[in-house]
N, C-alpha and C. Protein backbone atom coordinates (compact mmCIF):
# COMPACT_ATOMS: atom_id res chain seq x y z
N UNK A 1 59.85 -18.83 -63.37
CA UNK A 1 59.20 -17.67 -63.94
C UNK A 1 58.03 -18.06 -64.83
N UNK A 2 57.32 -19.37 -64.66
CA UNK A 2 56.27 -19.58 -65.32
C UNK A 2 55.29 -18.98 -64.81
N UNK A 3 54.99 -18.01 -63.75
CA UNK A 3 53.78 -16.92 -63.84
C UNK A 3 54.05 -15.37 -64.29
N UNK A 4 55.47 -15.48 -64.71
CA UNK A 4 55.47 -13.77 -65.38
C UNK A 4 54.65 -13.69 -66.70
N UNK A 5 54.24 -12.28 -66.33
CA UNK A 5 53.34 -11.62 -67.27
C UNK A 5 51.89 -12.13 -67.34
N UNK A 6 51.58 -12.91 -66.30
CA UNK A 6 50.60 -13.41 -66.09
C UNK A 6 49.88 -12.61 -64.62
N UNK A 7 48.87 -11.95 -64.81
CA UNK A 7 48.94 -11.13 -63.54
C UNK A 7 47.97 -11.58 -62.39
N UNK A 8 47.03 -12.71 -62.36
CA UNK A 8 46.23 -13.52 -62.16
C UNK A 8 47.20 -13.86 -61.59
N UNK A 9 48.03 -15.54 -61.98
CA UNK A 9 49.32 -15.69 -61.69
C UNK A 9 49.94 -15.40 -60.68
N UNK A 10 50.60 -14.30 -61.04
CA UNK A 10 51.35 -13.78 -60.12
C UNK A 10 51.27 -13.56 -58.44
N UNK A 11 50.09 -12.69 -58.48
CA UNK A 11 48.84 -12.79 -57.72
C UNK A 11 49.15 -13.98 -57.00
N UNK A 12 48.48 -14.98 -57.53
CA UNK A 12 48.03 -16.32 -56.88
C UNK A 12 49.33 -16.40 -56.10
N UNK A 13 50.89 -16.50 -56.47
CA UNK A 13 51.92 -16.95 -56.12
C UNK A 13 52.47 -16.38 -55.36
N UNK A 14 52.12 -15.09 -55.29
CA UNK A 14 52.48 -13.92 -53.96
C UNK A 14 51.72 -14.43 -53.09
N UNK A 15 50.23 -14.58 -53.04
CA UNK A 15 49.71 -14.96 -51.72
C UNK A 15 49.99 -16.13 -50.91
N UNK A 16 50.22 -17.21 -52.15
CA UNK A 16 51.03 -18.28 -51.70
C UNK A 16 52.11 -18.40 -50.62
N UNK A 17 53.10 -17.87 -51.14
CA UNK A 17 54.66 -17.27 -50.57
C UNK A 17 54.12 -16.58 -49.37
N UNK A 18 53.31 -15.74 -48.86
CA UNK A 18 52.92 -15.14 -47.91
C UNK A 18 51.74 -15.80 -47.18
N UNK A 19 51.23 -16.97 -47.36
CA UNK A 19 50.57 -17.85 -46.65
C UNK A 19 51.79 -19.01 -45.94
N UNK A 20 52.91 -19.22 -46.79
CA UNK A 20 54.14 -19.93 -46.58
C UNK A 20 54.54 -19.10 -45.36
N UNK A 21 55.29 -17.81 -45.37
CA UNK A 21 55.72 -17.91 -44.78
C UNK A 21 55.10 -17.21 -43.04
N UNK A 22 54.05 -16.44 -43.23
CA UNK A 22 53.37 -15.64 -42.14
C UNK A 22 52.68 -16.87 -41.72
N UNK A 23 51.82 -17.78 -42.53
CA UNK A 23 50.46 -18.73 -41.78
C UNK A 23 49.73 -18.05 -41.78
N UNK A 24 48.80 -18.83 -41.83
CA UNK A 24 46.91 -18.16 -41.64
C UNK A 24 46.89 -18.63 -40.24
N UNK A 25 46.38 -17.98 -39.71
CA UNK A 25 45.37 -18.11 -38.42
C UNK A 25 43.84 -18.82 -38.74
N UNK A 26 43.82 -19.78 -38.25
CA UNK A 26 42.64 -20.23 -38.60
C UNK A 26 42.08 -20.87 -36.74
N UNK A 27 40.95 -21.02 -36.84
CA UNK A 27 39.90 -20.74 -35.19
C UNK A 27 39.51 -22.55 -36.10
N UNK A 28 40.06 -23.64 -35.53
CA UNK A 28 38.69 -24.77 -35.94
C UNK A 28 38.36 -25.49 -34.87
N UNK A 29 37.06 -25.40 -34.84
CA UNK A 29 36.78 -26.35 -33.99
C UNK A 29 36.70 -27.82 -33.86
N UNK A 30 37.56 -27.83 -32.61
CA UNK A 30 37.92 -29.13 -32.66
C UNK A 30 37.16 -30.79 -32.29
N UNK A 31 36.51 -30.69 -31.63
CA UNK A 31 35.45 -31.27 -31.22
C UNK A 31 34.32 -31.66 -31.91
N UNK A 32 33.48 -32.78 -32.23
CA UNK A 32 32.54 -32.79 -33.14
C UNK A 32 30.71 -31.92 -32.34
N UNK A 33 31.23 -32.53 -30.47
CA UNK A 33 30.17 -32.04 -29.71
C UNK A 33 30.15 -30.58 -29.94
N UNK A 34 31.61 -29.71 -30.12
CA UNK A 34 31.57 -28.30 -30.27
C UNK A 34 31.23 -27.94 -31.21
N UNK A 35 31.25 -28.28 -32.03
CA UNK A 35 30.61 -27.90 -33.59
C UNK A 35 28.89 -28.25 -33.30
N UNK A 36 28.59 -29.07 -32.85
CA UNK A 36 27.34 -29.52 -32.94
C UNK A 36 26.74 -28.53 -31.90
N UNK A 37 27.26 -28.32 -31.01
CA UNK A 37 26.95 -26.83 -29.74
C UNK A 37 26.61 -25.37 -30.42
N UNK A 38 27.81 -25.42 -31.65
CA UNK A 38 27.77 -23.82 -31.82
C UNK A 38 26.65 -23.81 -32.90
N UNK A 39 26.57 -24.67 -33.66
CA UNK A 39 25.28 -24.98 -34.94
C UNK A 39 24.14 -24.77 -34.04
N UNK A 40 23.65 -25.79 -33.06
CA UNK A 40 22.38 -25.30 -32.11
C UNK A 40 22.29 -23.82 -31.85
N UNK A 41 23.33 -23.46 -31.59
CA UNK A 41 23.22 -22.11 -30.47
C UNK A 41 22.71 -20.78 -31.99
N UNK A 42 23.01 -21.20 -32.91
CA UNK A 42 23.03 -20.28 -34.27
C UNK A 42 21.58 -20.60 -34.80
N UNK A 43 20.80 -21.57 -34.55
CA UNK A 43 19.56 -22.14 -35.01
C UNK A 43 18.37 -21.46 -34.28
N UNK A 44 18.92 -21.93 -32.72
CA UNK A 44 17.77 -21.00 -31.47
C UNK A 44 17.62 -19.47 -31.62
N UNK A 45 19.36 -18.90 -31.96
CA UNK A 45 19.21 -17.48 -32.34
C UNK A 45 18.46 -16.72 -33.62
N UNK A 46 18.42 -17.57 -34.46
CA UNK A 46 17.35 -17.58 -35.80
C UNK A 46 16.12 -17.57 -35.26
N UNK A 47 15.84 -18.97 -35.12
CA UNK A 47 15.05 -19.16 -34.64
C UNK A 47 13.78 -18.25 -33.88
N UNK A 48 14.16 -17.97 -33.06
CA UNK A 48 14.25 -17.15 -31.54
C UNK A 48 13.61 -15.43 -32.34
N UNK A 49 14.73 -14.99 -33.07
CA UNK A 49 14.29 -13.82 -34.16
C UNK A 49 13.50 -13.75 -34.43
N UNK A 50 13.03 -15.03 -35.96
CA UNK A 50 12.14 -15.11 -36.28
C UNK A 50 10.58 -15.48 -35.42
N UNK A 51 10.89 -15.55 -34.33
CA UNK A 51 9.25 -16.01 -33.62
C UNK A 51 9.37 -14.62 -32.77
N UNK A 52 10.41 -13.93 -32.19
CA UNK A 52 9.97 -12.59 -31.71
C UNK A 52 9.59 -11.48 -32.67
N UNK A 53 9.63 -11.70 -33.65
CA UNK A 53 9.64 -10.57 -34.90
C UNK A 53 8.63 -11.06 -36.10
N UNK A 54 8.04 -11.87 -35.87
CA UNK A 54 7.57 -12.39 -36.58
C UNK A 54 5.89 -11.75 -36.76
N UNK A 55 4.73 -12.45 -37.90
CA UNK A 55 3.68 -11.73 -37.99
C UNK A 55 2.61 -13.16 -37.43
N UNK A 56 3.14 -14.09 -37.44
CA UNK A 56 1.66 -15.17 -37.01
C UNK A 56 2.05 -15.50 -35.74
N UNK A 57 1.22 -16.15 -35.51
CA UNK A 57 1.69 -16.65 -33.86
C UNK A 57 1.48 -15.68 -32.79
N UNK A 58 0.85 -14.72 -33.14
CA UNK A 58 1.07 -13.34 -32.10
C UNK A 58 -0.04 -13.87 -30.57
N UNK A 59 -1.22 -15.08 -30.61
CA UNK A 59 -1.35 -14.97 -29.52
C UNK A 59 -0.84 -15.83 -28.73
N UNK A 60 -0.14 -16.91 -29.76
CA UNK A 60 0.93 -17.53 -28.71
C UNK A 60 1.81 -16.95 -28.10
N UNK A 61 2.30 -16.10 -29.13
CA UNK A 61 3.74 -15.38 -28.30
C UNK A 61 3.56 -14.92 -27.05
N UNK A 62 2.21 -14.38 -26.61
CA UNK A 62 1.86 -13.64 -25.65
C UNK A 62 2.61 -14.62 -24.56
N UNK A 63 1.76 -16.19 -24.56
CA UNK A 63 2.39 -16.86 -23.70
C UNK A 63 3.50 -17.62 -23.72
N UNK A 64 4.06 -17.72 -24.75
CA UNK A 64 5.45 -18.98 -25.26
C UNK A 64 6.36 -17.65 -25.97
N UNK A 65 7.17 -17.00 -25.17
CA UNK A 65 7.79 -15.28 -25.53
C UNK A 65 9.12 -16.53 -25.99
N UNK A 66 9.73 -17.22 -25.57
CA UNK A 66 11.07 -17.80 -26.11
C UNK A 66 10.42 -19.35 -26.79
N UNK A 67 11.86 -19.79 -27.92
CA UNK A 67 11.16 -21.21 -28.18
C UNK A 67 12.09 -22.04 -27.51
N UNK A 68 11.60 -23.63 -27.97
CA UNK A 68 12.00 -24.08 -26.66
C UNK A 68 12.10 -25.30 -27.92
N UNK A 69 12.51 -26.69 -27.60
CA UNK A 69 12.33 -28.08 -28.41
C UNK A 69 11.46 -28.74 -26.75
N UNK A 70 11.37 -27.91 -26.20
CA UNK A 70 10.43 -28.72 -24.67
C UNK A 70 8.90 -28.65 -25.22
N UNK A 71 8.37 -29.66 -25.30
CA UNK A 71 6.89 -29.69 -25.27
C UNK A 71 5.94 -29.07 -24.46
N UNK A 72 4.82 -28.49 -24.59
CA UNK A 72 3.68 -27.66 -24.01
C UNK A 72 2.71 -28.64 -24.52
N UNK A 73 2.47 -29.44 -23.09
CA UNK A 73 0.96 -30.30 -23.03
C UNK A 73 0.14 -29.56 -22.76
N UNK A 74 -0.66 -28.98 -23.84
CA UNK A 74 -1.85 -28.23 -23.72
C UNK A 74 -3.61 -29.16 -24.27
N UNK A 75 -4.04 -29.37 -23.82
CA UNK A 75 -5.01 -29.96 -24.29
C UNK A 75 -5.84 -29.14 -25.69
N UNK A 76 -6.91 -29.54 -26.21
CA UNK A 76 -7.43 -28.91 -27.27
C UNK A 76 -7.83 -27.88 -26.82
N UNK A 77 -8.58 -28.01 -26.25
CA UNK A 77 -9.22 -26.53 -25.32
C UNK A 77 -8.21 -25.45 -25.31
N UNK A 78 -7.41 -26.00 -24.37
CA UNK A 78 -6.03 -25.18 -24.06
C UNK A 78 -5.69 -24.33 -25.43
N UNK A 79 -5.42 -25.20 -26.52
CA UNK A 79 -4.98 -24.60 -27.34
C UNK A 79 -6.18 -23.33 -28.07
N UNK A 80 -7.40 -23.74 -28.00
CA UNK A 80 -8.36 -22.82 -28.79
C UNK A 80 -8.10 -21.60 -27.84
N UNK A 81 -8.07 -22.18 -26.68
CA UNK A 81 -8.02 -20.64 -25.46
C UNK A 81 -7.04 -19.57 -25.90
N UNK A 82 -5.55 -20.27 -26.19
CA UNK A 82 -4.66 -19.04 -26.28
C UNK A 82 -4.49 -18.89 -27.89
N UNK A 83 -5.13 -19.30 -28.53
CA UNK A 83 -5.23 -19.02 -30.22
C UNK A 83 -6.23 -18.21 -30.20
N UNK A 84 -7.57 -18.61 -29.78
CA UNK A 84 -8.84 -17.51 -29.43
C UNK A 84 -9.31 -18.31 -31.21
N UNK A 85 -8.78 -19.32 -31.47
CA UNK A 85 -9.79 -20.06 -32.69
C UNK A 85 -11.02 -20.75 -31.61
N UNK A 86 -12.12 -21.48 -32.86
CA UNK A 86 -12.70 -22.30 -32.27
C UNK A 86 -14.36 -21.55 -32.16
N UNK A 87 -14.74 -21.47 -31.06
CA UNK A 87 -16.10 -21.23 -30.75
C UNK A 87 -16.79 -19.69 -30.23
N UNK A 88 -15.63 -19.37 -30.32
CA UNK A 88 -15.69 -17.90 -29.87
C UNK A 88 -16.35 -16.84 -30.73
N UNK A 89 -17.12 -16.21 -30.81
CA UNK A 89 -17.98 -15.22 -31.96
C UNK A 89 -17.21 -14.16 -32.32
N UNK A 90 -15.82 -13.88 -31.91
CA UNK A 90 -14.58 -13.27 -32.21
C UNK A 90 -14.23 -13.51 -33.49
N UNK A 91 -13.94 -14.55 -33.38
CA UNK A 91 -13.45 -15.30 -34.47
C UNK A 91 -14.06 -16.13 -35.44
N UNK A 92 -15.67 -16.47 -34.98
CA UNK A 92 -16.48 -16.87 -36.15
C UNK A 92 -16.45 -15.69 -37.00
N UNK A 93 -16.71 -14.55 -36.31
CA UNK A 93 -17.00 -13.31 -37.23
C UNK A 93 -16.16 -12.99 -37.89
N UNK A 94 -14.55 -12.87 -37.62
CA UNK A 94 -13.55 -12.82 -38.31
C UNK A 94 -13.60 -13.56 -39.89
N UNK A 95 -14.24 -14.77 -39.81
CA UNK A 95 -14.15 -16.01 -40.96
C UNK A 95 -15.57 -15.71 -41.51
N UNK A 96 -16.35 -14.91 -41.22
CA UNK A 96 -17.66 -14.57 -41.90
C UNK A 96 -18.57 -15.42 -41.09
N UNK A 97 -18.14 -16.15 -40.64
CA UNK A 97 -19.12 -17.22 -40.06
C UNK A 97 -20.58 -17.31 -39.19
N UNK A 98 -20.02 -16.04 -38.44
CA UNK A 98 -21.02 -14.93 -37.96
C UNK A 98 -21.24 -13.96 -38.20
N UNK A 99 -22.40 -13.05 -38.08
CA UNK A 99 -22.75 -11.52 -38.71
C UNK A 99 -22.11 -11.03 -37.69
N UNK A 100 -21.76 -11.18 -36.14
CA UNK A 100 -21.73 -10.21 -35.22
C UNK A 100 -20.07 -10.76 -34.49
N UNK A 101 -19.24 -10.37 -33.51
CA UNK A 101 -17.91 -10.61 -33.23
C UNK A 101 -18.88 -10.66 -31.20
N UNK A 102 -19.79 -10.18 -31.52
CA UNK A 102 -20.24 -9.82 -30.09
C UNK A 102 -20.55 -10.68 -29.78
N UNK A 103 -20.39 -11.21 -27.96
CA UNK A 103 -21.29 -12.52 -27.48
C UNK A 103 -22.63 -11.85 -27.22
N UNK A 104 -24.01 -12.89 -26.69
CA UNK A 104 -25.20 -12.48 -26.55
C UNK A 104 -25.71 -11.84 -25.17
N UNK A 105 -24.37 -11.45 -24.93
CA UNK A 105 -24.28 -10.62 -23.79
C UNK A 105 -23.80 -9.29 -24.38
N UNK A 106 -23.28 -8.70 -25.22
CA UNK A 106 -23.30 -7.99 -25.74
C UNK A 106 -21.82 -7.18 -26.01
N UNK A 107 -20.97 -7.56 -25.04
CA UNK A 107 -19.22 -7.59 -25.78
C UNK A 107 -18.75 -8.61 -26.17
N UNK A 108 -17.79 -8.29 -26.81
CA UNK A 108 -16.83 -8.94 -27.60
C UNK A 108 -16.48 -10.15 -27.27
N UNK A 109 -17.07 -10.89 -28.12
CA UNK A 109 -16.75 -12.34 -27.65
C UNK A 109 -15.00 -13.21 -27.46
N UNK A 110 -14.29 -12.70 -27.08
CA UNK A 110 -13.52 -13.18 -26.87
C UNK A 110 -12.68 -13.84 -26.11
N UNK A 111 -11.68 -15.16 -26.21
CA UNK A 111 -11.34 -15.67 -24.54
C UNK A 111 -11.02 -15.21 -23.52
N UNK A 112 -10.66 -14.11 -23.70
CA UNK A 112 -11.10 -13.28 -22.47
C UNK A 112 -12.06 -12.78 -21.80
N UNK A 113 -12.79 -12.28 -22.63
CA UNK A 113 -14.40 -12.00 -22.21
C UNK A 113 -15.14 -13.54 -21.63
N UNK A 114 -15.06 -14.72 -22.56
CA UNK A 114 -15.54 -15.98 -21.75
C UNK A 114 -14.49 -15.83 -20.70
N UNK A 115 -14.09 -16.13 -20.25
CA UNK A 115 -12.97 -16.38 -19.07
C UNK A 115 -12.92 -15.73 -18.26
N UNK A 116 -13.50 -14.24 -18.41
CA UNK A 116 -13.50 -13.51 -16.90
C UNK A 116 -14.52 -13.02 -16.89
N UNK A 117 -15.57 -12.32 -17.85
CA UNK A 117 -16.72 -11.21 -17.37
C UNK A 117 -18.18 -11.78 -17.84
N UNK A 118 -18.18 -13.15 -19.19
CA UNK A 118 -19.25 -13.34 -19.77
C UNK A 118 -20.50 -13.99 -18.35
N UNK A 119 -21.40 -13.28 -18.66
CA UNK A 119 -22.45 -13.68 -17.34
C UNK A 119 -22.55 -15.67 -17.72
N UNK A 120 -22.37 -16.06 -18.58
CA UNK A 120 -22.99 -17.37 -19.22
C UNK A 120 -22.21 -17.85 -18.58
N UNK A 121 -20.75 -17.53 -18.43
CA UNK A 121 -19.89 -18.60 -18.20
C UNK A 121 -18.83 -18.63 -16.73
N UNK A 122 -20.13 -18.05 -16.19
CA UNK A 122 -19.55 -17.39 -14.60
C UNK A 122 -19.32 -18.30 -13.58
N UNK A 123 -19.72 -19.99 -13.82
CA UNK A 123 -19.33 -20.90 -13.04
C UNK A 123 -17.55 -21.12 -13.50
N UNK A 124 -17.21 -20.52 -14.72
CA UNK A 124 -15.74 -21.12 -15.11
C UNK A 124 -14.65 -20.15 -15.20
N UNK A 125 -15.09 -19.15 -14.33
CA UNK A 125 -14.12 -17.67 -14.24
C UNK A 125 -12.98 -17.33 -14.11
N UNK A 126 -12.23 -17.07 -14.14
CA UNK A 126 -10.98 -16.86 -13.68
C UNK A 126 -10.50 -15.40 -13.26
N UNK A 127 -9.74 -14.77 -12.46
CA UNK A 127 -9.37 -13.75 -11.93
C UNK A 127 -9.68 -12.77 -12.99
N UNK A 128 -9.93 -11.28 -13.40
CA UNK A 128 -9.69 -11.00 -14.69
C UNK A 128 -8.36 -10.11 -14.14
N UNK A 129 -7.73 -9.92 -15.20
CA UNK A 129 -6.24 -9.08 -15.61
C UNK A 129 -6.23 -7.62 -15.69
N UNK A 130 -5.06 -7.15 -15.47
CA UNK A 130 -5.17 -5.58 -15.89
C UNK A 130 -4.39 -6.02 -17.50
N UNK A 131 -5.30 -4.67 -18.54
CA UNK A 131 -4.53 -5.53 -20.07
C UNK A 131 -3.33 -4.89 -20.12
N UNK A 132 -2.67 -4.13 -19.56
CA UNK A 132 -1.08 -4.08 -19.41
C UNK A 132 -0.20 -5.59 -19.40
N UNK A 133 -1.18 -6.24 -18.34
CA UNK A 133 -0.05 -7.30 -18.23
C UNK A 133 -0.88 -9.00 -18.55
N UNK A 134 -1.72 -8.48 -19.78
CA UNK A 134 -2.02 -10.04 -20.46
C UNK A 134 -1.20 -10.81 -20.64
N UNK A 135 -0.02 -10.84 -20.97
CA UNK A 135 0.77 -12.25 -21.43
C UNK A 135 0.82 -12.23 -20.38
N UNK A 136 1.16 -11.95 -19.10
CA UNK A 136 1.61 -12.71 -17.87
C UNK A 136 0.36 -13.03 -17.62
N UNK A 137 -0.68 -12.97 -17.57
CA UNK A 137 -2.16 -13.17 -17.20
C UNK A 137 -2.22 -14.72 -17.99
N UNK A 138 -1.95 -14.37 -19.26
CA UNK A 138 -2.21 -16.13 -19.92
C UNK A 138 -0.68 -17.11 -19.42
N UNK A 139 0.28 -16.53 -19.26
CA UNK A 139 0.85 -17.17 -18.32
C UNK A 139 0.28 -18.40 -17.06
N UNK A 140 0.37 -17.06 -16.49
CA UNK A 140 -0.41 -17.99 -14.76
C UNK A 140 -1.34 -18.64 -15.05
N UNK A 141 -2.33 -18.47 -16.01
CA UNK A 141 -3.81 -19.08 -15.92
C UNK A 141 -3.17 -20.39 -16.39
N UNK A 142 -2.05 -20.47 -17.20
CA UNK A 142 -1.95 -21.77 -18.34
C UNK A 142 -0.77 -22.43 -17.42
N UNK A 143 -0.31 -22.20 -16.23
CA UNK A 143 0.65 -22.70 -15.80
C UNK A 143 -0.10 -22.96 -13.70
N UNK A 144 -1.59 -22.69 -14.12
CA UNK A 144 -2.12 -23.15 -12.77
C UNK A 144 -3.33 -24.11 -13.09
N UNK A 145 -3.09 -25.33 -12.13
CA UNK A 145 -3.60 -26.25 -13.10
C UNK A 145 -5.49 -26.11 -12.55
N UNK A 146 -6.10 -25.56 -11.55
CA UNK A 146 -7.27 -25.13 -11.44
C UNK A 146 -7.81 -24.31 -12.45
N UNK A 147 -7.20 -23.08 -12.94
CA UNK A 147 -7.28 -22.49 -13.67
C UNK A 147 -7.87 -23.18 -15.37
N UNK A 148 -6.72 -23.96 -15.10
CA UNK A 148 -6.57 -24.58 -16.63
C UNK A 148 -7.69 -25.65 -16.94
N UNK A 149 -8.07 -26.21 -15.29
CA UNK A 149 -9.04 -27.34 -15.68
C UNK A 149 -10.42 -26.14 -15.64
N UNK A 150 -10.85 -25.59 -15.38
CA UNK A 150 -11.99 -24.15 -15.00
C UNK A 150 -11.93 -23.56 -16.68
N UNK A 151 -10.92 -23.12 -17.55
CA UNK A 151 -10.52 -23.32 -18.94
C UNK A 151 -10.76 -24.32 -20.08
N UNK A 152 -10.78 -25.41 -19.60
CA UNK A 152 -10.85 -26.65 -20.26
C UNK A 152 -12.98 -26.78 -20.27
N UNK A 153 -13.18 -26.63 -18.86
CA UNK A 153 -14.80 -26.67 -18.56
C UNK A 153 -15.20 -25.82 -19.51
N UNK A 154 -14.93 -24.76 -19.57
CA UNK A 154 -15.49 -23.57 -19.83
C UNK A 154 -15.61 -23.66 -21.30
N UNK A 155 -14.68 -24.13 -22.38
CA UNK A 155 -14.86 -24.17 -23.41
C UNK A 155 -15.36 -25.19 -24.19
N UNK A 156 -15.42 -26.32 -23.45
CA UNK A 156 -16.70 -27.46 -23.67
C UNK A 156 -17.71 -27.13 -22.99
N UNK A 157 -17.99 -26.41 -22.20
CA UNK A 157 -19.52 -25.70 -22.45
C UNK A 157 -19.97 -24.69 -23.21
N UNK A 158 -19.14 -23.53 -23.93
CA UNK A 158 -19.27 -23.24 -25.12
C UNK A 158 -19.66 -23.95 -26.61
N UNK A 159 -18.86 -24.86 -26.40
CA UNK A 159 -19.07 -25.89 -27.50
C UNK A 159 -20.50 -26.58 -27.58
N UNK A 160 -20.46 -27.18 -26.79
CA UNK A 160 -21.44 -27.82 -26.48
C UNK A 160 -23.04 -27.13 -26.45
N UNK A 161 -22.93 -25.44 -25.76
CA UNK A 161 -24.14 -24.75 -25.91
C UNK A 161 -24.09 -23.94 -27.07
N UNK A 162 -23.54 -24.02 -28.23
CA UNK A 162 -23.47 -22.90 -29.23
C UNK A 162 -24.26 -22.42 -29.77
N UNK A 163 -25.85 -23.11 -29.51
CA UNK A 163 -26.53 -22.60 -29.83
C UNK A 163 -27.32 -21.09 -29.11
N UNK A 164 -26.70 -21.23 -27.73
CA UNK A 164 -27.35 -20.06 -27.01
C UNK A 164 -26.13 -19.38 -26.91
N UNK A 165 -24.98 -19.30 -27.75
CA UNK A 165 -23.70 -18.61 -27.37
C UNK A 165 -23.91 -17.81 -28.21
């Protein structure tokens, strides 16, 4: 009776007695590979959340919709293409860099506009898209390797001519 009148105590010694004699049910995993399985699988699902719901990354997502620990060999180019950073008057203008967002053709300078309609860059074209289905559009283009080398051209000749871009 050293927990009477102690109600803390008591408490404690009831649950005791009823862990004695019912058991806990307890789930452990037994395996160190299974533990190390279910931790991954809880990381990708975070993970995974946070890059579908997320606020940066939005023109990657278009093309990289799940993540992966698999590498995407994209060259530099590659990468300015589906970021739309880099040389594009889109995005100079965005950063102040330019007064105008327009190419000197007179829309919107953007990798899309180089890539399918700009008159300048009509040797390095690519199919153009309906914009319903752009991410699948930067898909295919980034997963056909004509495409991608016609992509790669195209934005080292931007670079390279920026002064008449």
């Amino acid at each position: 009776m050293a927990h009477a009148g102690y109600r803390d105590n008591e408490e404690a010694a009831t649950l005791a007695k009823k862990a004695i004699t019912e058991g806990v049910v307890m789930k452990v995993l037994k395996l160190r590979c299974e533990l190390k399985q279910h931790l991954q699988e809880l990381f990708f699902k975070k993970w995974q959340n946070l890059w579908a719901n997320g606020n940066t990354g939005r023109s990657v997502h278009k093309v990289l919709k799940t993540v992966s620990l698999k590498p995407v060999f994209w060259t530099g180019e590659e990468i300015l293409f589906v970021t739309g950073h880099g040389p594009f008057s889109s995005f100079l203008n965005r950063f102040h860099l330019s007064d105008s967002d327009s190419c000197v053709c007179g829309k919107v300078g953007d990798p899309i506009h180089y890539a399918t309609s700009c008159p300048l860059t009509l040797s390095w074209h690519v199919r153009k898209h309906s914009t319903s289905l752009e991410s699948l559009w930067y898909q295919r283009v980034l997963e056909n390797p004509n495409s991608r080398k016609r992509i790669i051209n195209m934005i080292k000749f931007i670079i390279d001519n920026e002064n008449i871009m």
